[in-house]
N, C-alpha and C. Protein backbone atom coordinates (compact mmCIF):
# COMPACT_ATOMS: atom_id res chain seq x y z
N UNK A 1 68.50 90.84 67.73
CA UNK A 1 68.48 89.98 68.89
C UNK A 1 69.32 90.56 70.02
N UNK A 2 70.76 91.34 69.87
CA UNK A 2 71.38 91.71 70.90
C UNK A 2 70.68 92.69 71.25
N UNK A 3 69.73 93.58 70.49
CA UNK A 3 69.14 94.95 71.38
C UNK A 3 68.26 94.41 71.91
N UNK A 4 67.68 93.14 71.28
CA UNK A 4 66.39 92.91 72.78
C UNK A 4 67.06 92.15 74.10
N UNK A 5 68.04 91.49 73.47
CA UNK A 5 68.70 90.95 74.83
C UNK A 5 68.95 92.32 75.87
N UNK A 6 69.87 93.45 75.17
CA UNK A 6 70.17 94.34 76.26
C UNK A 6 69.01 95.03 76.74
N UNK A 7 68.45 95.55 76.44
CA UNK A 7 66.80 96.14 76.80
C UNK A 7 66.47 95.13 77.80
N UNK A 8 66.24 93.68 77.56
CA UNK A 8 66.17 92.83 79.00
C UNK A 8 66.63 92.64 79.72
N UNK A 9 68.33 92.47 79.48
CA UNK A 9 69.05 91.40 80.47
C UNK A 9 68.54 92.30 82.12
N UNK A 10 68.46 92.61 82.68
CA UNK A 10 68.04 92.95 83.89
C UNK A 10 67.22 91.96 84.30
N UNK A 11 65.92 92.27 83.21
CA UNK A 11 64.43 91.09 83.81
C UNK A 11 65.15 89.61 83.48
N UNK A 12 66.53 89.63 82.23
CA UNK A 12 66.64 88.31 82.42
C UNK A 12 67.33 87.72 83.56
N UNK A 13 68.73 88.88 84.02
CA UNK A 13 69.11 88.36 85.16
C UNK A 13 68.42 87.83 86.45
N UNK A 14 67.30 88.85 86.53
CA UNK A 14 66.84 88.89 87.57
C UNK A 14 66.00 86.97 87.76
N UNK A 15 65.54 86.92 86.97
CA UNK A 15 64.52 85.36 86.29
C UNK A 15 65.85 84.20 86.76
N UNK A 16 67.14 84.75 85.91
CA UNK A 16 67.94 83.54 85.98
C UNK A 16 68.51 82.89 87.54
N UNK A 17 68.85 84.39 88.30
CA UNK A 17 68.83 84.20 89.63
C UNK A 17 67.64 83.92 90.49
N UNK A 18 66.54 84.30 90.38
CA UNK A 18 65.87 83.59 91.24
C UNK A 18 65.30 81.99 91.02
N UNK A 19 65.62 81.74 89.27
CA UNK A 19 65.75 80.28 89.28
C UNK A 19 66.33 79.53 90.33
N UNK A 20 67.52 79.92 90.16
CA UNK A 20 68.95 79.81 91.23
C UNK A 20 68.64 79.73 92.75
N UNK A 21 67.93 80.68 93.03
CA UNK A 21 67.07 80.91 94.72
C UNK A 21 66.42 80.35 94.70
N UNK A 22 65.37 79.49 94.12
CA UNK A 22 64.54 78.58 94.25
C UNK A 22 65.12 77.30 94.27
N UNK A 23 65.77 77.20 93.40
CA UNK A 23 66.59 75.91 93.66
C UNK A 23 67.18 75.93 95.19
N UNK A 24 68.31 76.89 95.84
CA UNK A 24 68.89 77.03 97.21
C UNK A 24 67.69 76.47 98.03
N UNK A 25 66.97 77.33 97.71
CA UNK A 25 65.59 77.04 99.09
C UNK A 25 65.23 75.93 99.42
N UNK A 26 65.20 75.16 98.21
CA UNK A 26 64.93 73.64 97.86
C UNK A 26 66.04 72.48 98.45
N UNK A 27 67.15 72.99 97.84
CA UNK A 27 68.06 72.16 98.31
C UNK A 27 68.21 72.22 99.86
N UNK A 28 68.27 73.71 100.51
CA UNK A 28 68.59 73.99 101.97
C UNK A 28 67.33 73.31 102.93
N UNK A 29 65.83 72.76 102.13
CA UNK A 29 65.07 72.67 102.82
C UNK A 29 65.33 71.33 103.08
N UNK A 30 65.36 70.43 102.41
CA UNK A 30 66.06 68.96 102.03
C UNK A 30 66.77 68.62 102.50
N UNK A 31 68.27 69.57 102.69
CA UNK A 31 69.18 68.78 103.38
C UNK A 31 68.88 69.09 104.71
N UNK A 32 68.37 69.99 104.75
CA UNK A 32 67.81 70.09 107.18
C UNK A 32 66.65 69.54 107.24
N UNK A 33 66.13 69.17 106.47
CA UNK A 33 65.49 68.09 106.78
C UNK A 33 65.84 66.52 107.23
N UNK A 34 66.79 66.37 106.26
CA UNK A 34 67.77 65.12 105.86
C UNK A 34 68.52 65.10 107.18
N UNK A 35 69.28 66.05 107.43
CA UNK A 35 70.31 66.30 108.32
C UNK A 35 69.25 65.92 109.76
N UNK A 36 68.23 66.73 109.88
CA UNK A 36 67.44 66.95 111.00
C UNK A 36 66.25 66.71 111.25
N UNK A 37 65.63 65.26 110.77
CA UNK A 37 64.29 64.68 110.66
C UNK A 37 63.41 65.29 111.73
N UNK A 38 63.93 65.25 112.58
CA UNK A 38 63.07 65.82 113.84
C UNK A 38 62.60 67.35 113.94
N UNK A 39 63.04 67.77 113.38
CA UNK A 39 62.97 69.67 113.75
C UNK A 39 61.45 69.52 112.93
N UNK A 40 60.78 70.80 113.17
CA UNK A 40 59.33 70.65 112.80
C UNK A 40 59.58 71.70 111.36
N UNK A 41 58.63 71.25 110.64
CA UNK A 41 58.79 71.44 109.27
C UNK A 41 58.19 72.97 109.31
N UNK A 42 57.86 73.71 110.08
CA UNK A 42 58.24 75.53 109.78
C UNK A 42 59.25 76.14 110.10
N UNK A 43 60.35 75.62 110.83
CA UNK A 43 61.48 75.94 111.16
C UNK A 43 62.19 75.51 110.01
N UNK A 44 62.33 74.18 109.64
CA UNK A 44 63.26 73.91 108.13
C UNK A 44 62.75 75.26 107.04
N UNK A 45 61.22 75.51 106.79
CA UNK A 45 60.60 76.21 105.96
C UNK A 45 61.28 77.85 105.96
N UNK A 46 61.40 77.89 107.58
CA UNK A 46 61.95 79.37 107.87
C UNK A 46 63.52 79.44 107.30
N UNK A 47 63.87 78.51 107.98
CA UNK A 47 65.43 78.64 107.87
C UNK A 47 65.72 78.06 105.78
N UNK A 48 65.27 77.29 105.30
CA UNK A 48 65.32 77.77 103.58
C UNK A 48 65.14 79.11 103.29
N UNK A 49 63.83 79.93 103.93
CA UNK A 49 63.57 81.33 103.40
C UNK A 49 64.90 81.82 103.80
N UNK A 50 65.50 81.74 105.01
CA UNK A 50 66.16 82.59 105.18
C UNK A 50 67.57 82.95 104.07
N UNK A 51 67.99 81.35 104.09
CA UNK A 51 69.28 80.89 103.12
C UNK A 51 68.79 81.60 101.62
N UNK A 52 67.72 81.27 101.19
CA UNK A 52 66.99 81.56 99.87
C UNK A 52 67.33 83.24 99.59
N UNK A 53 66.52 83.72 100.68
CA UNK A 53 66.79 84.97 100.74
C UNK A 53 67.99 85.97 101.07
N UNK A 54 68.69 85.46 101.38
CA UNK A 54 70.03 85.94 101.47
C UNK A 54 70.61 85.75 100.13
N UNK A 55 70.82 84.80 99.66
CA UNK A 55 70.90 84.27 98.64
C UNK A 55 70.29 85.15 97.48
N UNK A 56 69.27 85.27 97.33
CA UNK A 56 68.83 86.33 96.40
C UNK A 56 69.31 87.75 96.20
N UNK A 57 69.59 88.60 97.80
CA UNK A 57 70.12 89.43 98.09
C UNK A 57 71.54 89.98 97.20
N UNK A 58 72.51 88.59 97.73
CA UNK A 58 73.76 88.88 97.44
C UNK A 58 73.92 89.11 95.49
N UNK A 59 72.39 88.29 95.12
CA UNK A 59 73.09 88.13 93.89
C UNK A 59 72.77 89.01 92.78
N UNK A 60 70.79 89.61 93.48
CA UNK A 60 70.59 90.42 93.06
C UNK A 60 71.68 92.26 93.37
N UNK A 61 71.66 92.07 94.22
CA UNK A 61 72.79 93.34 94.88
C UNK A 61 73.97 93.16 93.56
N UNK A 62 74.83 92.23 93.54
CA UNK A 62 75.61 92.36 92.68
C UNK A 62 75.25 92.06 90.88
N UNK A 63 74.83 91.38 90.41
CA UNK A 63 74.65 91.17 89.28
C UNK A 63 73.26 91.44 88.45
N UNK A 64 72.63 91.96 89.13
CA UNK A 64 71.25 92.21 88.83
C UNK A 64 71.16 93.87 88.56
N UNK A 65 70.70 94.31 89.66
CA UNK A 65 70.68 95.32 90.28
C UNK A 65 71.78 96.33 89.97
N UNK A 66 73.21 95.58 90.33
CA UNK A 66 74.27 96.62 90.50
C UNK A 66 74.49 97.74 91.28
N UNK A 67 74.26 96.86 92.52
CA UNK A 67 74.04 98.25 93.90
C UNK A 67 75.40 99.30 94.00
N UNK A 68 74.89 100.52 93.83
CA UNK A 68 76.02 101.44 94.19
C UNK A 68 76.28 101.74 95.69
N UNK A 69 75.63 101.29 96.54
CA UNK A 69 75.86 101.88 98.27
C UNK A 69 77.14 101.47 98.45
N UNK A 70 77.75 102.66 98.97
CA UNK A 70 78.85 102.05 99.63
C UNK A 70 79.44 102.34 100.85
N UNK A 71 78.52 102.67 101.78
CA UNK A 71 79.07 103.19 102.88
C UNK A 71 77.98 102.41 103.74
N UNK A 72 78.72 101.80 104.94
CA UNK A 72 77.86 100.62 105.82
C UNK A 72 76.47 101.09 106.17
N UNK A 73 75.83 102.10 106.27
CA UNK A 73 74.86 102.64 106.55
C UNK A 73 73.96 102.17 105.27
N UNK A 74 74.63 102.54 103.78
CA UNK A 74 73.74 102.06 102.87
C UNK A 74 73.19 100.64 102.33
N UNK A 75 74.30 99.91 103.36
CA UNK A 75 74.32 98.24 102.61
C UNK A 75 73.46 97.99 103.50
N UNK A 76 73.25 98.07 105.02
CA UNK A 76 72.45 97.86 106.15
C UNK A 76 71.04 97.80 105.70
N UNK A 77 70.54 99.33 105.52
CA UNK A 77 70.34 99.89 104.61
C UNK A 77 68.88 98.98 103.45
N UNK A 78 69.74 98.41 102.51
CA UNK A 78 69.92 97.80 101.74
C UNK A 78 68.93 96.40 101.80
N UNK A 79 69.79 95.75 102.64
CA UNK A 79 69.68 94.26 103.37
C UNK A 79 67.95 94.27 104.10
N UNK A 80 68.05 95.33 104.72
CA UNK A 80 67.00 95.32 105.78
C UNK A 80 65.64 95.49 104.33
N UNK A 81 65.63 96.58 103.94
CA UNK A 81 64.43 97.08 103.05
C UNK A 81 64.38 95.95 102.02
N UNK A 82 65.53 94.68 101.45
CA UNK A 82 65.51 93.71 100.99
C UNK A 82 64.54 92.59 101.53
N UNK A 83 64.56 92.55 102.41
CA UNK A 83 64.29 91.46 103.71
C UNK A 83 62.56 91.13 104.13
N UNK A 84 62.53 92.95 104.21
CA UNK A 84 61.52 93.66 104.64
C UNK A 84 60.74 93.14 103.15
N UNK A 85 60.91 93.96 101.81
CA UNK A 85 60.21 93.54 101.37
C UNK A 85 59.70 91.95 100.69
N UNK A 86 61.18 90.90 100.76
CA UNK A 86 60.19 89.64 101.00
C UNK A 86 59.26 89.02 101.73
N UNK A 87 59.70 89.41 102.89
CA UNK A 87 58.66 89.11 103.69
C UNK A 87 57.39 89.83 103.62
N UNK A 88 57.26 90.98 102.88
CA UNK A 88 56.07 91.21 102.56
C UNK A 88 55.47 90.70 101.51
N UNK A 89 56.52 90.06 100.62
CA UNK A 89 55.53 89.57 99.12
C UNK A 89 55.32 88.32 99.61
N UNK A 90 55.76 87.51 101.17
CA UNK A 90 55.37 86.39 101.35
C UNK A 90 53.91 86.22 102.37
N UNK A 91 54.00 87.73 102.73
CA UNK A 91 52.57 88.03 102.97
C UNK A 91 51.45 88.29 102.34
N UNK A 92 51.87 88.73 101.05
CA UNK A 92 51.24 89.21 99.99
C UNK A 92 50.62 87.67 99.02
N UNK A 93 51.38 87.06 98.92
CA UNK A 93 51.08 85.59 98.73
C UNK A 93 50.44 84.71 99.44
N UNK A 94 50.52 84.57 100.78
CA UNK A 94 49.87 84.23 102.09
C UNK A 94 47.93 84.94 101.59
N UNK A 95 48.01 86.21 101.61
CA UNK A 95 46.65 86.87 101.17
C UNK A 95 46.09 86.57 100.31
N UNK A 96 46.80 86.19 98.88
CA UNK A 96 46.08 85.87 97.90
C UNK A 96 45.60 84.53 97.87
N UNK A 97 46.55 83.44 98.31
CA UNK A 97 45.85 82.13 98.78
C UNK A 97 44.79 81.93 99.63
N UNK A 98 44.61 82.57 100.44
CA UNK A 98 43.48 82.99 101.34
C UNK A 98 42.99 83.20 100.44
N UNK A 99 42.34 84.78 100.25
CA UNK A 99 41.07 85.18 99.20
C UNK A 99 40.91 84.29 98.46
N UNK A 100 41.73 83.68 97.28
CA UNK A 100 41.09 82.77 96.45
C UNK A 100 40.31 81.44 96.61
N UNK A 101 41.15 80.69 98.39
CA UNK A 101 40.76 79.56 98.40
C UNK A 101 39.29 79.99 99.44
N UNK A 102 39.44 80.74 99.97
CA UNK A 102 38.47 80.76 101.31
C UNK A 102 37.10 81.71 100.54
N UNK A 103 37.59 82.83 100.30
CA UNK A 103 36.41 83.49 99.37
C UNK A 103 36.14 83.37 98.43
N UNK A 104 36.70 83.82 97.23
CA UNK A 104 36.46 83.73 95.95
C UNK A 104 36.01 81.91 95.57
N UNK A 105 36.98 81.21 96.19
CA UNK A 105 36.84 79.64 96.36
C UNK A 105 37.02 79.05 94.93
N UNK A 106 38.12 79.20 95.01
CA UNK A 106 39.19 78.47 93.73
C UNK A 106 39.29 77.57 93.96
N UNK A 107 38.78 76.57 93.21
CA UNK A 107 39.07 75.03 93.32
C UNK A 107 40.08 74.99 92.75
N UNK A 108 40.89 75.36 91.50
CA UNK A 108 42.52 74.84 91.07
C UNK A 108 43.30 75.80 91.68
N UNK A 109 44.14 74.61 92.88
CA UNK A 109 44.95 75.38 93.88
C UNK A 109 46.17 75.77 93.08
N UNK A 110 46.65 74.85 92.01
CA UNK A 110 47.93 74.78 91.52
C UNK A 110 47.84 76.17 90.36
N UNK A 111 46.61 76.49 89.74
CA UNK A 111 46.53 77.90 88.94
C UNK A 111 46.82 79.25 90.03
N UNK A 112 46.13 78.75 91.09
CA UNK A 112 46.21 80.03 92.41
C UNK A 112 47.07 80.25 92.52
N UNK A 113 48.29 79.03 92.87
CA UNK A 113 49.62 78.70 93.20
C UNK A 113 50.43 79.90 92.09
N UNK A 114 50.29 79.44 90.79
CA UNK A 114 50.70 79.93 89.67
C UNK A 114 50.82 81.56 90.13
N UNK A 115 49.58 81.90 89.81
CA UNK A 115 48.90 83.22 89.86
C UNK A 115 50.01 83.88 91.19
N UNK A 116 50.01 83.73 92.13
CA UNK A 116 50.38 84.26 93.58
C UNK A 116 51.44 84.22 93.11
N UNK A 117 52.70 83.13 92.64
CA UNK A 117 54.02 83.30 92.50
C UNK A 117 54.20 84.71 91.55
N UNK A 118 53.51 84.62 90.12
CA UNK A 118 53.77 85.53 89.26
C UNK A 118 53.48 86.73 90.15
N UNK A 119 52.42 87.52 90.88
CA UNK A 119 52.06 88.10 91.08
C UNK A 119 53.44 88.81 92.30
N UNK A 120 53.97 87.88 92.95
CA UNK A 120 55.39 88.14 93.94
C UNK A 120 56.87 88.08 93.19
N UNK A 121 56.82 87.42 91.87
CA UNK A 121 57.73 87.85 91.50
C UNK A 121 57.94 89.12 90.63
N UNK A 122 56.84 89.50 90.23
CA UNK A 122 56.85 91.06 89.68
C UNK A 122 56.78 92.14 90.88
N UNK A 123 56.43 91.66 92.06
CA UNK A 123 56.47 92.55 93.04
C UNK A 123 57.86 92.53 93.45
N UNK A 124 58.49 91.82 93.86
CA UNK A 124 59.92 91.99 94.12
C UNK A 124 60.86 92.52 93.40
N UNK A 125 60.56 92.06 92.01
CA UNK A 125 61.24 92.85 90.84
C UNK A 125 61.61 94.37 91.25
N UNK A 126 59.80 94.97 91.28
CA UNK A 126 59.94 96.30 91.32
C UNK A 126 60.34 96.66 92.54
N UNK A 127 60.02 95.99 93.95
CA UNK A 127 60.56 96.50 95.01
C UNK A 127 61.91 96.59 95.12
N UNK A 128 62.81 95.78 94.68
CA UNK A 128 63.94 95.74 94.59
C UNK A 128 64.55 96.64 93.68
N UNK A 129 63.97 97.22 92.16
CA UNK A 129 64.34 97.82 91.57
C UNK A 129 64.56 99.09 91.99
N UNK A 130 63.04 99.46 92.35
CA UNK A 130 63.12 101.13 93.19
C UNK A 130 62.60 100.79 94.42
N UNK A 131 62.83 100.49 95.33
CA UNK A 131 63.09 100.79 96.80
C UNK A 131 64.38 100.36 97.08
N UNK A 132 65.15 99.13 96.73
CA UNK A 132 66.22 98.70 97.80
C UNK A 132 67.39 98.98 97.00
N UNK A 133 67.18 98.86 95.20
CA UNK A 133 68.51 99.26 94.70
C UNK A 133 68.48 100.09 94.17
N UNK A 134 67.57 101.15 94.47
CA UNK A 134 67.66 102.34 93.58
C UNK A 134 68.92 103.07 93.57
N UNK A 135 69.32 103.72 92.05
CA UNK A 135 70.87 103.96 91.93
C UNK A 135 71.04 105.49 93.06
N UNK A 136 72.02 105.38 94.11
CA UNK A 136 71.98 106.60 94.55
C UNK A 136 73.13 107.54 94.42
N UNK A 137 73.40 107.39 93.05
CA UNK A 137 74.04 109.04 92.57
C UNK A 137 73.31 109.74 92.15
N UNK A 138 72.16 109.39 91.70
CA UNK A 138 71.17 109.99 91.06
C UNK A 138 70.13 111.32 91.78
């Protein structure tokens, strides 16, 4: 059991923290909402991604990942190609809801739903693994 734990803990960290980020997103969307009934609900939506995603950043960077950059150029760096690629797996998700509902024409939105999350959280995995934290002593 401990060698399969260590062989995982990465994919497990990684799972346990973005539990964690999903929850933030949730809570941050709720309370500016709460706080700010009036603001229009893609701005609350934006500003959760943003908290969410920062949030993911810091935790994957440290406890996940185990970023070695250490010179401000690399954390910059870092942050940005982090950023960069959520917002692409939230484009990437954006696409697949499309195709399925508009073409392919998936009537179970909530399997699509399914499908698109899994499909962005293995993408981030790896983007994050080798693009944003790849070890650079190596």
């Amino acid at each position: 059991m401990k060698n399969l734990f260590e062989k995982y803990k990465q994919v497990i960290a990684y799972l346990f923290w973005g539990i964690l980020t999903t929850i933030i997103d949730i809570i941050v969307a709720l309370l500016f909402h709460n706080l700010f009934p009036n603001v229009d609900i893609i701005w609350n939506t934006i500003i959760a991604w943003i908290a969410s995603v920062l949030f993911a950043y810091i935790t994957n960077r440290k406890w996940v990942f185990k970023s070695t950059a250490t010179t401000f150029k690399d954390h910059i760096s870092e942050i940005i190609s982090f950023f960069l690629g959520r917002l692409s797996s939230l484009v990437l998700e954006e696409i697949i809801l499309i195709i399925g509902v508009s073409i392919i024409n998936v009537n179970d939105f909530d399997l699509l739903k399914i499908f698109s999350q899994a499909v962005v959280i293995i993408f981030n995995f790896f983007w994050s693994k080798f693009i944003v934290f790849r070890n650079r002593n190596k």
